[in-house]
Protein backbone atom coordinates (compact mmCIF):
# COMPACT_ATOMS: atom_id res chain seq x y z
CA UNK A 1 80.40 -6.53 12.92
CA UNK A 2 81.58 -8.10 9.64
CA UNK A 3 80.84 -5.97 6.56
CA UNK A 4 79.86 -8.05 3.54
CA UNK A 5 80.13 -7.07 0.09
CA UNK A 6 77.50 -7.65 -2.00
CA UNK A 7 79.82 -8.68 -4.98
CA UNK A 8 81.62 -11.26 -2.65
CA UNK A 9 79.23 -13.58 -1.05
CA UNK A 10 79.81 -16.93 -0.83
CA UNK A 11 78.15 -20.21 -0.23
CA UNK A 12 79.29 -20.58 2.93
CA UNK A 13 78.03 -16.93 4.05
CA UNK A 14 74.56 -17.77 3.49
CA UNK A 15 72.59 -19.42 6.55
CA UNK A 16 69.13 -21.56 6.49
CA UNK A 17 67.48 -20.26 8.91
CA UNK A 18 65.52 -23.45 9.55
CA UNK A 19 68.14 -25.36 10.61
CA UNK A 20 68.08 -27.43 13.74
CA UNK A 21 71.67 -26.32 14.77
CA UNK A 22 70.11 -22.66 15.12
CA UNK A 23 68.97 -21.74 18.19
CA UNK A 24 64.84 -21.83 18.95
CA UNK A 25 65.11 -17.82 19.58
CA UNK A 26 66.86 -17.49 16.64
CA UNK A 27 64.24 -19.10 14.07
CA UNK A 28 61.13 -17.81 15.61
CA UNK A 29 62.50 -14.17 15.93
CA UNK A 30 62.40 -14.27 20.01
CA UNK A 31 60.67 -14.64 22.51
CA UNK A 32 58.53 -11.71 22.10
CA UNK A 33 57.23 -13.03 18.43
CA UNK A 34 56.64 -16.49 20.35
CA UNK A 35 54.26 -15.23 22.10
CA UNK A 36 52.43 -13.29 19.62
CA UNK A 37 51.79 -15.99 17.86
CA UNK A 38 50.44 -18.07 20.52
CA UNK A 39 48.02 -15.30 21.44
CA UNK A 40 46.84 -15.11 17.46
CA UNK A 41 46.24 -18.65 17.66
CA UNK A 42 43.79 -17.92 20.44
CA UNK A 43 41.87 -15.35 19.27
CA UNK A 44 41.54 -16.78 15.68
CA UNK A 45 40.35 -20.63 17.12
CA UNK A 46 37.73 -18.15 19.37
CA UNK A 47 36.26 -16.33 16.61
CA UNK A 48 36.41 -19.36 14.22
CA UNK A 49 33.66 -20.41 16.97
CA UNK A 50 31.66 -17.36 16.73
CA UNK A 51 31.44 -17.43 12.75
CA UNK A 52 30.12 -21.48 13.54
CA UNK A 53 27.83 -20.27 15.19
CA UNK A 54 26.41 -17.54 13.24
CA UNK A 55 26.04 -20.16 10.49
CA UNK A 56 23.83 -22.51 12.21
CA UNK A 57 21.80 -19.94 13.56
CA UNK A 58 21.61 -18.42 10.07
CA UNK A 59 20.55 -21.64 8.83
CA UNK A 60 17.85 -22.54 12.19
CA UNK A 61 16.37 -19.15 11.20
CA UNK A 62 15.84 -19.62 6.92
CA UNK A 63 14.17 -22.76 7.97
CA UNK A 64 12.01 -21.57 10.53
CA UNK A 65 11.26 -18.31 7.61
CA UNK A 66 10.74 -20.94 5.19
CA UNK A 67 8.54 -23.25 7.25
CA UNK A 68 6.47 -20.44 8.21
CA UNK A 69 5.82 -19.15 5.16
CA UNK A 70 4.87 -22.36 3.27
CA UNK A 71 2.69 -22.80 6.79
CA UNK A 72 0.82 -19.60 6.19
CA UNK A 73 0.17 -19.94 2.18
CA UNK A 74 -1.68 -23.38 3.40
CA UNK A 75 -3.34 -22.48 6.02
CA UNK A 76 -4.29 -19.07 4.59
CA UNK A 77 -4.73 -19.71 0.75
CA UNK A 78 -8.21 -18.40 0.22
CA UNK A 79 -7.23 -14.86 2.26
CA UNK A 80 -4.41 -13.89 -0.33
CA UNK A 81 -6.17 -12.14 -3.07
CA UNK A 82 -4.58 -9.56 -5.41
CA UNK A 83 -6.60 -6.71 -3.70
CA UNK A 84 -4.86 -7.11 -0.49
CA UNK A 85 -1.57 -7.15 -2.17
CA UNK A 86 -2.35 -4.11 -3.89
CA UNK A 87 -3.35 -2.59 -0.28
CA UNK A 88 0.17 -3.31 0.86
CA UNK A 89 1.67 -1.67 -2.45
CA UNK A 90 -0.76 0.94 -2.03
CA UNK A 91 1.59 3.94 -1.17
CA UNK A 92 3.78 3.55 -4.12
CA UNK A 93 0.81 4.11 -6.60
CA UNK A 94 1.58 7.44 -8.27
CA UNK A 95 0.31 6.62 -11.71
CA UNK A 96 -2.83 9.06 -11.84
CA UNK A 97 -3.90 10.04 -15.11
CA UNK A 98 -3.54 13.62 -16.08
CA UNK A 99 -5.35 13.84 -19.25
CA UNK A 100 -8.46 12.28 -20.42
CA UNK A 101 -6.33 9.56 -22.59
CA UNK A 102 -4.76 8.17 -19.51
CA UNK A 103 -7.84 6.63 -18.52
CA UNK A 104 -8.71 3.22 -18.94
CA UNK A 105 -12.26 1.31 -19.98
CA UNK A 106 -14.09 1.53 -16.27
CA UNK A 107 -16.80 -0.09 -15.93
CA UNK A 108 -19.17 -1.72 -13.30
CA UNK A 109 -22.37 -3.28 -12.82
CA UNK A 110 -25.76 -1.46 -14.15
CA UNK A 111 -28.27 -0.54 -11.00
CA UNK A 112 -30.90 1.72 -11.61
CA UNK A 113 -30.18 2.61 -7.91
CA UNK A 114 -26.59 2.92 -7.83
CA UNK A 115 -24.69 6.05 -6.64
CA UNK A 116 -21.29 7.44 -7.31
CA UNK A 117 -18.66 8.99 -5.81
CA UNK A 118 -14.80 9.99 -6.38
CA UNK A 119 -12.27 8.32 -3.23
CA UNK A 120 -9.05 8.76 -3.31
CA UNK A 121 -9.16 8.81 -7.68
CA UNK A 122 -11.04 5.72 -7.46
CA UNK A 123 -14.51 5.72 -8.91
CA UNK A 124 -17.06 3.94 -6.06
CA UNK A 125 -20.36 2.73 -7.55
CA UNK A 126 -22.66 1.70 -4.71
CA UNK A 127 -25.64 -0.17 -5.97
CA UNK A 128 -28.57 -2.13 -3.98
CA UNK A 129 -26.19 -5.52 -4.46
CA UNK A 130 -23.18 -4.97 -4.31
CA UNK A 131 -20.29 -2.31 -3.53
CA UNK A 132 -17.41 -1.95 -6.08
CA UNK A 133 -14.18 0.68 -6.49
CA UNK A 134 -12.66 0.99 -9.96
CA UNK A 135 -9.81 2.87 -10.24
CA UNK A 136 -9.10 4.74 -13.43
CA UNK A 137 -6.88 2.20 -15.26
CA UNK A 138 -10.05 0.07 -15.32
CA UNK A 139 -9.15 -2.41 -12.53
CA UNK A 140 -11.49 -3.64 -10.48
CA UNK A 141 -10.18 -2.85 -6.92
CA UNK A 142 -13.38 -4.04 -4.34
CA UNK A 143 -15.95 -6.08 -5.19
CA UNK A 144 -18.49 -6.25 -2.25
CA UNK A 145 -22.15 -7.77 -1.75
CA UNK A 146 -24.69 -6.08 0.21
CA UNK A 147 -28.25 -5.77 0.56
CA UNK A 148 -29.74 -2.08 0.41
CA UNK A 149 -32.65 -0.79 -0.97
CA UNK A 150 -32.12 2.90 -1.19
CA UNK A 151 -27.91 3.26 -1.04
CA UNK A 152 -26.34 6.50 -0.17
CA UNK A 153 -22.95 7.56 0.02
CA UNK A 154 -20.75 9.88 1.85
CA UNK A 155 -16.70 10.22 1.42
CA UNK A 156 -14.22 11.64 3.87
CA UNK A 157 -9.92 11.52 3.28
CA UNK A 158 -9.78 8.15 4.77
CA UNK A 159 -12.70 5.94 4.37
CA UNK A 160 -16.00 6.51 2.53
CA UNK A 161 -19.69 5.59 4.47
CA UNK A 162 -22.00 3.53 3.03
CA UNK A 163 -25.89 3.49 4.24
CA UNK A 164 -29.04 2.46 3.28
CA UNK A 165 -31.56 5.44 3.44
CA UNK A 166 -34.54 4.57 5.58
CA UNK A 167 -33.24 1.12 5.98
CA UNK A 168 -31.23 0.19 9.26
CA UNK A 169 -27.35 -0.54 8.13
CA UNK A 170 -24.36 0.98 7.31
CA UNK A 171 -20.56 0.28 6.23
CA UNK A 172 -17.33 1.69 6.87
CA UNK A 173 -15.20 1.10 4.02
CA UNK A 174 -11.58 1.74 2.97
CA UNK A 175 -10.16 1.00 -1.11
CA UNK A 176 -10.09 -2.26 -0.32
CA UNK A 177 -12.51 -3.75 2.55
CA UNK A 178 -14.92 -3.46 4.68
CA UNK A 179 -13.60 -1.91 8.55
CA UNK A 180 -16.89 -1.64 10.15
CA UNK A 181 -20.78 -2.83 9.50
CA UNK A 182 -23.60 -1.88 12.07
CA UNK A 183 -27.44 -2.70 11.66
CA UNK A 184 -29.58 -0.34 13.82
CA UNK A 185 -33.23 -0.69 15.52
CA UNK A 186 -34.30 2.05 13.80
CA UNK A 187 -34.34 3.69 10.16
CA UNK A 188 -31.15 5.83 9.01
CA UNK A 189 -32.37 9.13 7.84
CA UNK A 190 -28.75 10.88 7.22
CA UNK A 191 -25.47 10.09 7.54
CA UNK A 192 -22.07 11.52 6.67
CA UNK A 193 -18.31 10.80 7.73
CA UNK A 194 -15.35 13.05 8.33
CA UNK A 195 -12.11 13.01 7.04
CA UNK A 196 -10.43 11.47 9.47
CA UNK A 197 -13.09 8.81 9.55
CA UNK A 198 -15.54 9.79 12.64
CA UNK A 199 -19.26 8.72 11.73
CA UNK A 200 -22.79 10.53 12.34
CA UNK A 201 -25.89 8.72 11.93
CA UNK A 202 -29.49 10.20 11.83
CA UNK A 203 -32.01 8.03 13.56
CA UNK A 204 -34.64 7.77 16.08
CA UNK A 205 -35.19 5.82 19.45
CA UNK A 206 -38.34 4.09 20.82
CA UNK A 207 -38.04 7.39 23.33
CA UNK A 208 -37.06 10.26 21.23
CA UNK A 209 -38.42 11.70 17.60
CA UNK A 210 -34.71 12.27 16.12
CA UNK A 211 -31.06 11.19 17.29
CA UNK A 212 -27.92 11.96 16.32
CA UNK A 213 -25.40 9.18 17.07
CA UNK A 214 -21.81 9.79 16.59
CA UNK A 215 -18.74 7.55 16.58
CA UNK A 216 -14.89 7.79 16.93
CA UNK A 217 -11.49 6.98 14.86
CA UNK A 218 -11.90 3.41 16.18
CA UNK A 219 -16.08 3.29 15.43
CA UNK A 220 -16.74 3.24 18.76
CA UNK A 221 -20.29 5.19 20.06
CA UNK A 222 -18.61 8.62 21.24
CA UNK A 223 -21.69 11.04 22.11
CA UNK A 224 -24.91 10.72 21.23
CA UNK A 225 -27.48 13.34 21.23
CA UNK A 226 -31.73 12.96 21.72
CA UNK A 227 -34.46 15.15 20.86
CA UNK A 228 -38.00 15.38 21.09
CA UNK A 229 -39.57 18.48 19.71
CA UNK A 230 -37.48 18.56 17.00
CA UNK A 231 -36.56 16.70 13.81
CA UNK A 232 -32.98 16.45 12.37
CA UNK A 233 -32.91 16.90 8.58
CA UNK A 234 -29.37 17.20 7.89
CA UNK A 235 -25.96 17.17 10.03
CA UNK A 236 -22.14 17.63 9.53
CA UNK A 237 -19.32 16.08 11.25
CA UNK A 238 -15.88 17.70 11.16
CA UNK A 239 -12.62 16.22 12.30
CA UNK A 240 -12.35 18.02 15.54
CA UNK A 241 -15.07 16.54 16.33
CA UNK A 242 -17.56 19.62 16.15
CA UNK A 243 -20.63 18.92 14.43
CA UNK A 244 -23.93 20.81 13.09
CA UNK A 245 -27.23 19.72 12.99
CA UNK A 246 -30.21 21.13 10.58
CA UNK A 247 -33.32 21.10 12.53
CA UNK A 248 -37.00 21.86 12.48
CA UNK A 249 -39.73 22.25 14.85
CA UNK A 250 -43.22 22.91 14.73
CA UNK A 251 -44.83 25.43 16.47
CA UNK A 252 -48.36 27.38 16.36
CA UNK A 253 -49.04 24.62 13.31
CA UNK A 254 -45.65 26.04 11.56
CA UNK A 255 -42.37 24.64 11.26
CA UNK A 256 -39.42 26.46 11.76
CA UNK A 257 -35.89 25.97 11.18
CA UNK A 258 -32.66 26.10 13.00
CA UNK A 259 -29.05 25.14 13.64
CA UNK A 260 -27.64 22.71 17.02
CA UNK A 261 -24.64 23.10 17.30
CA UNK A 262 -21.62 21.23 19.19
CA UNK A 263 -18.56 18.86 20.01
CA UNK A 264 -18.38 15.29 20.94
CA UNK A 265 -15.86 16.43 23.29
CA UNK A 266 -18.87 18.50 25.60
CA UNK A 267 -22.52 17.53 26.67
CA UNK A 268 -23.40 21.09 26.11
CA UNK A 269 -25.39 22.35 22.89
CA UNK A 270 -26.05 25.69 21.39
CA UNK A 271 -29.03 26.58 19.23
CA UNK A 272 -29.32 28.99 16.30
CA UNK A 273 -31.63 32.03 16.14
CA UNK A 274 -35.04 30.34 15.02
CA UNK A 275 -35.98 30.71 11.31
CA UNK A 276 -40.08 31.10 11.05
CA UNK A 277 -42.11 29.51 8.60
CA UNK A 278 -39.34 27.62 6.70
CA UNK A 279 -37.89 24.08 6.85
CA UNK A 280 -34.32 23.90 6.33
CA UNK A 281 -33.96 20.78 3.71
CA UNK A 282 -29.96 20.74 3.81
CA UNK A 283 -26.27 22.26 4.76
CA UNK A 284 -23.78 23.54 2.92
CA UNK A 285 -20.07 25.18 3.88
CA UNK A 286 -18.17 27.20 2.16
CA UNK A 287 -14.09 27.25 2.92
CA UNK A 288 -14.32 30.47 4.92
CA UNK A 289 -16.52 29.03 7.30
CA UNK A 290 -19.47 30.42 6.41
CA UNK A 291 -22.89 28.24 5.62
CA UNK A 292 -25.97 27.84 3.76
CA UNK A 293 -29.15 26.43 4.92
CA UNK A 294 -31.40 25.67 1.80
CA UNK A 295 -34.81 25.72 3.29
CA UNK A 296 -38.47 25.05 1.27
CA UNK A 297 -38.63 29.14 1.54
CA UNK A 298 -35.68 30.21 0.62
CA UNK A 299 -31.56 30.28 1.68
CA UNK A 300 -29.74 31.40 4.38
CA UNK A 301 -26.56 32.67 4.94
CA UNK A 302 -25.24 32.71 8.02
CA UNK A 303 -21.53 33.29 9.82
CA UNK A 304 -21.15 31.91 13.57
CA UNK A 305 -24.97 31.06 13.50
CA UNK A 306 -25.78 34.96 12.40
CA UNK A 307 -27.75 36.25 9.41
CA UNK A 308 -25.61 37.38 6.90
CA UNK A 309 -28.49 37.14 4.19
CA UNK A 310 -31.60 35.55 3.27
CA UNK A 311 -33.29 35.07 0.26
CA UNK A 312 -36.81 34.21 -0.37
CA UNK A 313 -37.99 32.71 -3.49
CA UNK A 314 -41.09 33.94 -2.86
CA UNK A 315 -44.37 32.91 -5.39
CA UNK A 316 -41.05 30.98 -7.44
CA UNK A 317 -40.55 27.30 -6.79
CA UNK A 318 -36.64 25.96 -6.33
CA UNK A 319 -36.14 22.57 -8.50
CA UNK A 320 -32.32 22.39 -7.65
CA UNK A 321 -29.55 23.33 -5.25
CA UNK A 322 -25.90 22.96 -5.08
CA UNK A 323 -23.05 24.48 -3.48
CA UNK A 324 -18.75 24.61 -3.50
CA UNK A 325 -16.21 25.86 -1.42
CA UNK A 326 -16.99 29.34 -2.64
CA UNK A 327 -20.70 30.07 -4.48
CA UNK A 328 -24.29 28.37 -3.72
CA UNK A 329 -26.73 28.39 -6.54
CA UNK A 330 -30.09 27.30 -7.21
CA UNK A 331 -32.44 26.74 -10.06
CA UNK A 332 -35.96 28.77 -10.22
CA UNK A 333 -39.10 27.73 -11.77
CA UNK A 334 -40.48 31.32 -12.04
CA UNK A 335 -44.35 31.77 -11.38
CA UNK A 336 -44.62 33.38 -15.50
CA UNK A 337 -45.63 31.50 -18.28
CA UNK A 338 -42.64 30.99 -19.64
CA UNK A 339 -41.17 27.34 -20.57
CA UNK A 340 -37.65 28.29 -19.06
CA UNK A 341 -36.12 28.27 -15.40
CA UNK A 342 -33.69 30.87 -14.19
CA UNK A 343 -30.11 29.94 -13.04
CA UNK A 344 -29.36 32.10 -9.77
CA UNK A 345 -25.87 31.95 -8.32
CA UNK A 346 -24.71 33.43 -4.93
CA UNK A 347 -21.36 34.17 -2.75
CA UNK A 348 -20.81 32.81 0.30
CA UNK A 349 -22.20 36.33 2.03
CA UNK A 350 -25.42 35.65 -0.26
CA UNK A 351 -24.94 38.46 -2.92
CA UNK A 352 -26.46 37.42 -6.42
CA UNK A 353 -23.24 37.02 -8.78
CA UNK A 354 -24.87 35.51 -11.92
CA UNK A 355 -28.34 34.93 -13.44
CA UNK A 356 -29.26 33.39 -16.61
CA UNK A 357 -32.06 31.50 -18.52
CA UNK A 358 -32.06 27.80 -18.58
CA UNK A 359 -34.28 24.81 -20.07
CA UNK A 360 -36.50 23.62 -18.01
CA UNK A 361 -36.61 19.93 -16.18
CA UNK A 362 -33.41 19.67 -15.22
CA UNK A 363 -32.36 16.70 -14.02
CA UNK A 364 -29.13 17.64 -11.84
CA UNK A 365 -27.33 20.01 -11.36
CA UNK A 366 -22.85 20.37 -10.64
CA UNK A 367 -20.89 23.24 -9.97
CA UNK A 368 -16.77 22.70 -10.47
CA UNK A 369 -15.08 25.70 -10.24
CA UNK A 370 -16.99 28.54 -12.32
CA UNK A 371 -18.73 26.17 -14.43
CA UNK A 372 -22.00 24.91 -13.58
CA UNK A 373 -23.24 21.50 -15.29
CA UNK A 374 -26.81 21.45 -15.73
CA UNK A 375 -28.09 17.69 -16.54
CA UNK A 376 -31.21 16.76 -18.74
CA UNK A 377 -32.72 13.69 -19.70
CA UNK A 378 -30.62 13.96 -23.34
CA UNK A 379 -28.05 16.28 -22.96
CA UNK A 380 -25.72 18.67 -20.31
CA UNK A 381 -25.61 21.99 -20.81
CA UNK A 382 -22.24 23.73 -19.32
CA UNK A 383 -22.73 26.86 -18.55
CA UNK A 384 -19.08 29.45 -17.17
CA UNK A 385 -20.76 32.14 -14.62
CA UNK A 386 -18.19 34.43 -15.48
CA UNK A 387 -18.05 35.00 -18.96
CA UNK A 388 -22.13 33.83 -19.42
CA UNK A 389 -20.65 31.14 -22.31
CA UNK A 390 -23.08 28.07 -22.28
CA UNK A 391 -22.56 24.71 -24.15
CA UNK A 392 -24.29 21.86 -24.76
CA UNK A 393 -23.03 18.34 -25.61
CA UNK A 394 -25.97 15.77 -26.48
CA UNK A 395 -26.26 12.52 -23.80
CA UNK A 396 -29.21 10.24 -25.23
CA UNK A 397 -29.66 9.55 -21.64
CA UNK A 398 -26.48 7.55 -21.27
CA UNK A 399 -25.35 10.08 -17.96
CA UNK A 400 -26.48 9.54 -14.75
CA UNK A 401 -23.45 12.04 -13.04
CA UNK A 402 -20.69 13.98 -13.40
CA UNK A 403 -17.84 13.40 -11.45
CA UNK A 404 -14.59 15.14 -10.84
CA UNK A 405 -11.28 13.54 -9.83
CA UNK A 406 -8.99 15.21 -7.55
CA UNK A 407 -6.79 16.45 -10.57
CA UNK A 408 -9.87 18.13 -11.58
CA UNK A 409 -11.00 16.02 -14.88
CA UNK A 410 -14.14 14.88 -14.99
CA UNK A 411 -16.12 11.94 -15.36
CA UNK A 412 -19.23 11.26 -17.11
CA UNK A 413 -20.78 8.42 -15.51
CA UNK A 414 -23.33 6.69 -17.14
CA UNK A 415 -25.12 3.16 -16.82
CA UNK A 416 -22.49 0.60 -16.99
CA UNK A 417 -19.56 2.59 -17.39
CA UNK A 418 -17.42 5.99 -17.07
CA UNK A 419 -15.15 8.16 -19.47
CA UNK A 420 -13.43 11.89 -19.27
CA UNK A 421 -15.99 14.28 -19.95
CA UNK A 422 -13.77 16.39 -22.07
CA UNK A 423 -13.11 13.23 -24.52
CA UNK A 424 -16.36 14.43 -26.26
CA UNK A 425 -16.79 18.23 -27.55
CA UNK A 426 -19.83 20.34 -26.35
CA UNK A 427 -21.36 21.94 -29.00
């Protein structure tokens, strides 16, 4: 092979290699390269194709998108409201105020009939007309119309229950609509709903003197159960499905009390050692399991449907009740002449933990933690059971309830409106 030197090159050493007088092989680099080629050729003409394709199928499907959507704003216009759209944002809301100064002006309409309630940090006003959730920035979140004449209310995780009291309907609501509306034959004396949204309704039958209807997850009728010598007063429906029911019966010209108790899951019932000469009026559960049955007599205490303690208020007359997750209490209106009533406050095994003096009429009465809220026609006294320290802070009959939100502020709610209790000093 010649050896060239770099230094030495000439014109007539160099070659163009695309030449016609050079042999095919020569300018494509063989017949190995040839062929190569022809095979990139191939493949890039067959995935030219492809990419065609994907962009007139890109294109068919942002029309049809676009088409749809301009389809569904017309034919749908008056469904898309700004409460919807805040149900589908509704699991990025984390803005929930954590002092007093985070809340905004709520307010709602005045009904001398309305109740309250706290769902899910949303304040629910539930008047004779109409049905509306504020949440605590002030926006109006629901605005619904019904038709009641005594509204109650009773909340659970998921949805709260709506119901007029001796009337004959009742609502299943969520924060933002309606889910499920039923209108009996006969008069609602109690209802209540679980936290994962199963419903019990107190009624009666053209047959039967009290029944206890319950529904589902999916408000379907589950289990109902019928009685005839007795009358339901009060009942509880847990998510499992168990449930208790506070009964009376009369007997010898005397009612007595007890407890039915079962699941929607069994047909079979068990009853409660009977309670003589005593009507039980309502239920209450503390966290350990444990219950109290507030009767016209006195209170029970019971674990597993046995006495753990009773107490009898004897020649003394009981004005109010209340219970938490921990105490029961009740207010006395002692047989003496005195103008004052006598705070009593229990544990959940009914031992007396605190007694003290109070005004007397009280209006209402709330117990949040170890302070107990004691409501009069122009002030609320607060009143801590465990150092005795009692406060007042002067109303001029703007409160109807107190409120607490599940950061534990709480909410004066008066008339037309609602602020943080704690924005204004007790005294």
């Amino acid at each position: 092979m010649k050896k060239y030197d770099k230094r030495n090159i000439t014109e007539d050493d160099i070659i163009d290699i695309n030449s016609d007088s050079l042999p095919k092989n020569a300018r494509s680099g063989g017949p190995e390269l040839d062929i190569y080629e022809e095979e990139e050729e191939k493949l890039n003409e067959y995935y030219l194709g492809i990419a065609y394709r994907l962009r007139i199928a890109k294109f068919i499907s942002f029309t049809v998108l676009i088409v749809f959507v301009l389809c569904m704003l017309t034919a749908f216009s008056e469904d898309i409201t700004t409460e919807k759209f805040r149900y589908l944002m509704k699991d990025m809301n984390i803005d929930v105020p954590a002092t007093p100064s985070d809340f905004g002006n709520i307010s709602y309409t005045e009904d001398p009939e309305a109740v309250f309630a706290i769902f899910k940090n949303d304040i629910v006003s539930v008047g004779r007309h109409k049905v509306e959730i504020v949440d605590t920035a002030g926006n109006i979140v629901l605005n619904s119309d019904i038709s009641y004449v005594k509204p109650r209310i009773s909340t659970g995780e998921k949805y709260f229950l709506i119901y007029d009291l001796a009337g004959y309907e009742f609502s299943v609501y969520n924060s933002f609509s309606v889910l499920y509306s039923e209108t009996l034959d006969h008069p609602i004396s109690h209802a209540c709903i679980s936290d994962d949204g199963r419903v019990l309704i107190i009624t009666k039958s053209d047959d039967y003197r009290s029944v206890a209807v319950m529904y589902n997850k999916d408000f379907e009728k589950a289990y109902t159960w019928k009685t005839n010598d007795k009358y339901i007063f009060d009942g509880v429906l847990n998510s499992d499905g168990s449930f208790t029911l506070l009964c009376a019966s009369a007997s010898d010209g005397l009612f007595n009390c007890m407890t039915v108790e079962g699941n929607m899951k069994r047909e079979d019932v068990t009853t409660s050692p009977i309670y003589k000469d005593t009507i039980g009026l309502r239920l209450g559960r503390f966290e350990n399991g444990k219950r109290v049955i507030f009767c016209s007599e006195g209170m029970i205490f019971t674990d597993d449907s046995t006495d753990v303690c009773r107490i009898d208020y004897g020649s003394d007359v009981c004005v109010l009740t209340a219970d938490t997750e921990k105490y029961a209490l009740c207010i006395m209106d002692t047989a003496s002449l005195s103008d004052e009533n006598i705070l009593n406050v229990f544990s959940d095994s009914g031992e007396k933990i605190f007694s003290c003096p109070v005004e007397e009429h009280p209006k209402s009465v709330y117990f949040y933690g170890d302070e107990v809220y004691i409501m009069y026609t122009d002030c609320i006294v607060r009143i801590n059971i465990k150092d005795g320290e009692k406060t007042k802070y002067e109303t001029d009959g703007v409160i109807n309830t107190i409120l607490q939100t599940e950061n534990g502020i709480l909410l004066a709610v008066g008339k037309t409106r609602a602020y943080p209790l704690d924005s204004y000093e007790f005294k």
